[in-house]
Protein backbone atom coordinates (compact mmCIF):
# COMPACT_ATOMS: atom_id res chain seq x y z
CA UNK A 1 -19.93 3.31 -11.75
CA UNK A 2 -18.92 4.31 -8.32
CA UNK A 3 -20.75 4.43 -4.54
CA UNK A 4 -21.63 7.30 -3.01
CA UNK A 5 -23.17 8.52 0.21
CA UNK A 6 -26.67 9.64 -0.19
CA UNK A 7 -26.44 12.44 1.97
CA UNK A 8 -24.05 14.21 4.24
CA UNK A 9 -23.70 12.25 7.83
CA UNK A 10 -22.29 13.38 10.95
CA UNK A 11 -20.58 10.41 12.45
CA UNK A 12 -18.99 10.77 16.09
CA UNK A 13 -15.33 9.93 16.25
CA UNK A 14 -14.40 7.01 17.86
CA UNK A 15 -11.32 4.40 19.43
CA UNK A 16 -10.39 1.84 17.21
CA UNK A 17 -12.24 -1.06 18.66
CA UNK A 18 -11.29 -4.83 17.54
CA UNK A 19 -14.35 -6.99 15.59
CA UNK A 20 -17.37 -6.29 14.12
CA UNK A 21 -18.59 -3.55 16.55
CA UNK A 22 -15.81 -1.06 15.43
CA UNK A 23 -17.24 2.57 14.43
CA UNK A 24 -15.20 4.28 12.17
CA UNK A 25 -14.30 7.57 13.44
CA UNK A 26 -15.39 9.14 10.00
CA UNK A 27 -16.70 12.76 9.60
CA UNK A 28 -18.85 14.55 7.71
CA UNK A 29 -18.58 13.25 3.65
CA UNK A 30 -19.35 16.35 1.69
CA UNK A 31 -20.30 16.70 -1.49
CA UNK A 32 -21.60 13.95 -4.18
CA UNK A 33 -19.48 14.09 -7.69
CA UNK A 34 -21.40 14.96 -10.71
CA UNK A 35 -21.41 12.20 -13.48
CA UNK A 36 -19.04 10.24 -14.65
CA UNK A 37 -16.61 9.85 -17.55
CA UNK A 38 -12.87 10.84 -18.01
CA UNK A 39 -13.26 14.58 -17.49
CA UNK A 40 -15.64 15.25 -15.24
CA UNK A 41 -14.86 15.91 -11.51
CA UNK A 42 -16.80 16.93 -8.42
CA UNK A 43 -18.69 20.19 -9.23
CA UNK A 44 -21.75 22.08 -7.66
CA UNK A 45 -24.93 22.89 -8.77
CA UNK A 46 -27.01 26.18 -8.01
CA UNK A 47 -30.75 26.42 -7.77
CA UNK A 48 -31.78 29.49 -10.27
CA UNK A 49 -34.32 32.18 -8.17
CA UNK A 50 -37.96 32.42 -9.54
CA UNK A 51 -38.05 34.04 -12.66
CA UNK A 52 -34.42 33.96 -13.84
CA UNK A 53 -32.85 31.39 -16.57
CA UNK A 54 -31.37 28.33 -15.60
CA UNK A 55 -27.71 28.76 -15.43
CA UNK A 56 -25.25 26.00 -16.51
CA UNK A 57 -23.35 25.07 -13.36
CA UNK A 58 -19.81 24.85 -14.34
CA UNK A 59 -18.09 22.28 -13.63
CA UNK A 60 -14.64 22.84 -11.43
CA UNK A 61 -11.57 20.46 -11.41
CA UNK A 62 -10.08 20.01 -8.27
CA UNK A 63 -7.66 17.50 -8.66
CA UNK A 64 -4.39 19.40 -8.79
CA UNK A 65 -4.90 19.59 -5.02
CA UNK A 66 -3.92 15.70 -5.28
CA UNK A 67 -1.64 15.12 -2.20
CA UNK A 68 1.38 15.12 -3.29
CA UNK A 69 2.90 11.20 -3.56
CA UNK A 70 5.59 10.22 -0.85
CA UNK A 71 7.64 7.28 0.09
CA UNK A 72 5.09 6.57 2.45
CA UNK A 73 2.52 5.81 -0.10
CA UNK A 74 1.31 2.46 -0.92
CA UNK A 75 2.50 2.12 -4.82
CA UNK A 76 2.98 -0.41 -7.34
CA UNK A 77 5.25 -0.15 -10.87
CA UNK A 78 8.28 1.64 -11.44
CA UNK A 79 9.48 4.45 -9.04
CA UNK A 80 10.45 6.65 -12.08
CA UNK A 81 7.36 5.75 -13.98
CA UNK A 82 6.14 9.06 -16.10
CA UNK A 83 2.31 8.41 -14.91
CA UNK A 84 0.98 7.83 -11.57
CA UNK A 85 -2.74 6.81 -10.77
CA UNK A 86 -3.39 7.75 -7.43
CA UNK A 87 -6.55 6.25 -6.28
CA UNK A 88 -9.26 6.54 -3.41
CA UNK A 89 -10.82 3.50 -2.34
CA UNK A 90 -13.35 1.96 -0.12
CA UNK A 91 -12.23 -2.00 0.84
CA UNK A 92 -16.01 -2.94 0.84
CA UNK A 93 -17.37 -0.98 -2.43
CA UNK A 94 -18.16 -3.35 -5.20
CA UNK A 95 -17.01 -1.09 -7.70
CA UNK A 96 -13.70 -0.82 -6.13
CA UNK A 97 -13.25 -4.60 -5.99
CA UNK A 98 -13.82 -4.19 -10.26
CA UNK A 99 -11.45 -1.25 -10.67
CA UNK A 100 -8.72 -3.06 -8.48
CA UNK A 101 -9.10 -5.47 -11.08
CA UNK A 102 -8.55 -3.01 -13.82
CA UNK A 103 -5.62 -1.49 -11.74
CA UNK A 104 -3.79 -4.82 -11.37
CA UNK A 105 -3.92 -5.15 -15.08
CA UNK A 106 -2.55 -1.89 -16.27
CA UNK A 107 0.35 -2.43 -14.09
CA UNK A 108 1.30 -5.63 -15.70
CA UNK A 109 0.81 -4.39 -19.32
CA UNK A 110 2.39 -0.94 -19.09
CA UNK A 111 6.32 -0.16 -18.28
CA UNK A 112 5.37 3.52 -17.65
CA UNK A 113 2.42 3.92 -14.80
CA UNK A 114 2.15 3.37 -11.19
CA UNK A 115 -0.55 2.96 -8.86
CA UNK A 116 -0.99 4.53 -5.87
CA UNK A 117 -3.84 3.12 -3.36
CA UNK A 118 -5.09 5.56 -0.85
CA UNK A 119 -8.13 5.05 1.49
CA UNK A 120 -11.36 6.81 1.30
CA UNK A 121 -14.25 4.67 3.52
CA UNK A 122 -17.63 5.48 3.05
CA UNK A 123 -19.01 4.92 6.57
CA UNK A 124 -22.66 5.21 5.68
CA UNK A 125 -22.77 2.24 3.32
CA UNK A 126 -19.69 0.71 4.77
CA UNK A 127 -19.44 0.78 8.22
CA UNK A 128 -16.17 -1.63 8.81
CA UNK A 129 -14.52 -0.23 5.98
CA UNK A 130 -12.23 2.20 7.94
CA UNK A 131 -11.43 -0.99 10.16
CA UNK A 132 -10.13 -3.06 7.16
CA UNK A 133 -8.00 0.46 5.90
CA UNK A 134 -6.29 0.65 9.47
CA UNK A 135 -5.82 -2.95 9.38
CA UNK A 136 -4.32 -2.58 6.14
CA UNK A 137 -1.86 -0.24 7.62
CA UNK A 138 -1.09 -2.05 10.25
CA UNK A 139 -0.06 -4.73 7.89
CA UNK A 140 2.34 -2.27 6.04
CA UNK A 141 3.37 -0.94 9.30
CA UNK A 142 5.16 -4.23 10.50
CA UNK A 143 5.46 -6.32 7.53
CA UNK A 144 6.17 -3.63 4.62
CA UNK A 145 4.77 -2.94 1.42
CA UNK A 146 4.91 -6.61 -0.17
CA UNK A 147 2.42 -7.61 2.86
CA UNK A 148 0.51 -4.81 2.55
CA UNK A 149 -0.46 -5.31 -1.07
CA UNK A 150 -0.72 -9.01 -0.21
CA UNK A 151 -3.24 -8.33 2.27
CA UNK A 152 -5.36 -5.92 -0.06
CA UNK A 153 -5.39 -8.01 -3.33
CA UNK A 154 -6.39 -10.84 -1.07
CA UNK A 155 -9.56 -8.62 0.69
CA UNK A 156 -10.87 -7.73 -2.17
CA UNK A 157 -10.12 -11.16 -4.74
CA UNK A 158 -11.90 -13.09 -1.51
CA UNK A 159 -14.76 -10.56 -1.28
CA UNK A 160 -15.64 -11.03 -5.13
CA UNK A 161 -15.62 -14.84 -4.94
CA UNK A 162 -18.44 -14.43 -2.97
CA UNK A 163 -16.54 -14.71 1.04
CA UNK A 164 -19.18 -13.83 3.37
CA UNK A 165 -16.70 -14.09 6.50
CA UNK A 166 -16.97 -11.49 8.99
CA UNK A 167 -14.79 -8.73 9.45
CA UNK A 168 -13.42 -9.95 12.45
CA UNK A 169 -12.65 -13.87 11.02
CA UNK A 170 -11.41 -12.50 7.53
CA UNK A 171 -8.89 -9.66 8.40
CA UNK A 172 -6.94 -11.48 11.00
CA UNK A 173 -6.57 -14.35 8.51
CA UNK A 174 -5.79 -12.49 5.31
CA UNK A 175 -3.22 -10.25 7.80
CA UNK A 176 -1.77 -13.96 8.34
CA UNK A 177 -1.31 -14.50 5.00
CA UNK A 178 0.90 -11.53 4.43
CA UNK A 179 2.76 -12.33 7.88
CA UNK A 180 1.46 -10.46 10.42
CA UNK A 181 -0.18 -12.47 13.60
CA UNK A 182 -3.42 -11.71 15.35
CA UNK A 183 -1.96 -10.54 18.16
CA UNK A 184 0.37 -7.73 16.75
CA UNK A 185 -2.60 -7.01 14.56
CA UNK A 186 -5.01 -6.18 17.31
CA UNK A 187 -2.43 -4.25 18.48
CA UNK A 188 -1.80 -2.09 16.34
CA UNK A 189 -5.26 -1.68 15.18
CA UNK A 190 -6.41 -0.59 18.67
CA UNK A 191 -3.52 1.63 19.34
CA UNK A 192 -5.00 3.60 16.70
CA UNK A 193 -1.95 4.73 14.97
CA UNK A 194 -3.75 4.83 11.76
CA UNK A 195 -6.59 6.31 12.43
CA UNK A 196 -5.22 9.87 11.27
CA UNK A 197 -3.65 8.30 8.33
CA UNK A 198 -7.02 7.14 6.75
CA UNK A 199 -8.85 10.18 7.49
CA UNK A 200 -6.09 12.42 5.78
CA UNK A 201 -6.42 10.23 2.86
CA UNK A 202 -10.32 10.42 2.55
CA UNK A 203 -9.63 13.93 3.17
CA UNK A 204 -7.74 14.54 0.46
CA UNK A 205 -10.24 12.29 -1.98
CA UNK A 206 -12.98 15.05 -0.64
CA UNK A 207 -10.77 18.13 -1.62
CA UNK A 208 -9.87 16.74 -4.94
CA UNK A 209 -13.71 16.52 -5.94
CA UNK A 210 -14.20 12.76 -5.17
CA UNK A 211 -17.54 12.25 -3.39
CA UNK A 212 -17.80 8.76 -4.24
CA UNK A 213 -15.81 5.42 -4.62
CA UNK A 214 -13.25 4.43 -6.54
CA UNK A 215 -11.69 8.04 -7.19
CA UNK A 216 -8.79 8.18 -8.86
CA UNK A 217 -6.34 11.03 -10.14
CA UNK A 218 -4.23 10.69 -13.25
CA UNK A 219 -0.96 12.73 -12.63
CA UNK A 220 0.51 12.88 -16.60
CA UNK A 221 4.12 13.40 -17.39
CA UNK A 222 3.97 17.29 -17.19
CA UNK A 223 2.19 17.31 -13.77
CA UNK A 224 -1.39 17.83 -15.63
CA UNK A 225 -3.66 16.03 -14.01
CA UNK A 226 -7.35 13.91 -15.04
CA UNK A 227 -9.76 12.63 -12.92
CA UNK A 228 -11.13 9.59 -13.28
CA UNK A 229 -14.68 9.00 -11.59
CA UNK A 230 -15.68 5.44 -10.99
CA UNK A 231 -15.27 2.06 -11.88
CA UNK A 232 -13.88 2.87 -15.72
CA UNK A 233 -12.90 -0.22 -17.90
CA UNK A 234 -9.51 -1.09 -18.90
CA UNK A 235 -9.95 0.26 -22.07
CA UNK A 236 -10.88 3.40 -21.05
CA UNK A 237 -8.11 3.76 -18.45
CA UNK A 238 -5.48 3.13 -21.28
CA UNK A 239 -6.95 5.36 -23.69
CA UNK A 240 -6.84 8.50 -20.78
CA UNK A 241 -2.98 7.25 -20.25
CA UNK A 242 -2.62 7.85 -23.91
CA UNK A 243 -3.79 10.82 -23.80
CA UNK A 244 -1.50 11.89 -20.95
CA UNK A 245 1.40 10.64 -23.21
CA UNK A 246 0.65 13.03 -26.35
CA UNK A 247 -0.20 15.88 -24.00
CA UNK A 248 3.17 15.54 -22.33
């Protein structure tokens, strides 16, 4: 299962502002993705005019427009690994918290797949999520990519044990954690450096066909590549890696 927005929202851009009252500076989400299962990715359906058949909407796989993955991306597993998952995530979607889960495993049971975790906040349902996605930045920003995956396991481990801390008490101490102080934190986070960087990303999920959270892109050895909508179980996730092996 995944979250998604129930309908299109305009939300006004905004400066990064420290603590609960932040508004993410989020535009419009477009689009809600159709289904969910191993091949199926964001498609469109048509209305049919009075008196004419219903037509089968096709469906239309986007996901080749995956940005393409840079040093600058957030990645776990080898750096010559033969399959990449590139996923879009929302810090404070449930189902995101399970697939991170899944994610975590399949990295430490397979030689031959990364992860790459890119930012897609749903500000509707989650208003604060685009704070904790900057913060997470900022995190990898002055403390590298060790912190910044320190800081993200941590979010969303202390989220599913049930941590009801606010925004503003939880990301300044999990930011701790992974060595980075309050004060460079608030920093950073209202310099709004990152504010671009998450938006590009969520972006990017939208253009792929991902209209709700977790979205993730299989990129197989050849370049092929297979969505994967929502919160799929480990199983399933290795069985669409094997695939991507034999089609290689």
């Amino acid at each position: 299962m995944n979250e998604q927005p129930t309908q299109p929202v305009y939300v006004a851009a905004a400066q990064p502002i420290w603590k609960d009252l932040l508004v993410p500076a989020s535009i419009v989400v477009a689009g809600v993705a159709i289904g969910i299962g191993l091949y199926m990715s964001g498609g469109s359906t048509v209305a049919p005019l009075a008196g004419q058949p219903t037509a089968v909407p096709q469906e239309v796989d986007r996901t080749d427009q995956v940005a393409a993955v840079t040093p600058d991306d957030h990645r776990k597993g080898p750096a010559d690994a033969a399959i990449t998952i590139v996923e879009y995530s929302d810090f404070d979607c449930v189902f995101c918290g399970r697939f991170h889960d899944t994610m975590n495993q399949v990295i430490a049971t397979t030689d031959d797949v990364a992860w790459v975790y890119r930012h897609s906040p749903i500000a509707q349902i989650h208003p604060q999520a685009e704070f904790v996605a900057i913060a997470s930045e900022c995190v990898a920003h002055i403390a590298g990519t060790e912190a910044f995956w320190t800081f993200t396991d941590g979010y969303f481990a202390a989220r599913a044990a049930g941590e009801s801390a606010s925004h503003a008490v939880l990301v300044p101490q999990l930011a701790a954690a992974a060595g980075v102080g309050a004060a460079a934190l608030e920093s950073c986070v209202a310099g709004g450096e990152f504010v671009a960087a998450v938006e590009a990303d969520r972006q990017n999920a939208i253009a792929t066909g991902g209209g709700g959270t977790p979205w993730s892109i299989l990129i197989g050895p050849s370049g092929k590549t297979y969505p994967i909508n929502g919160a799929l179980p480990l199983a399933a996730i290795e069985q669409l890696i094997q695939i991507a092996r034999d089609e290689a």
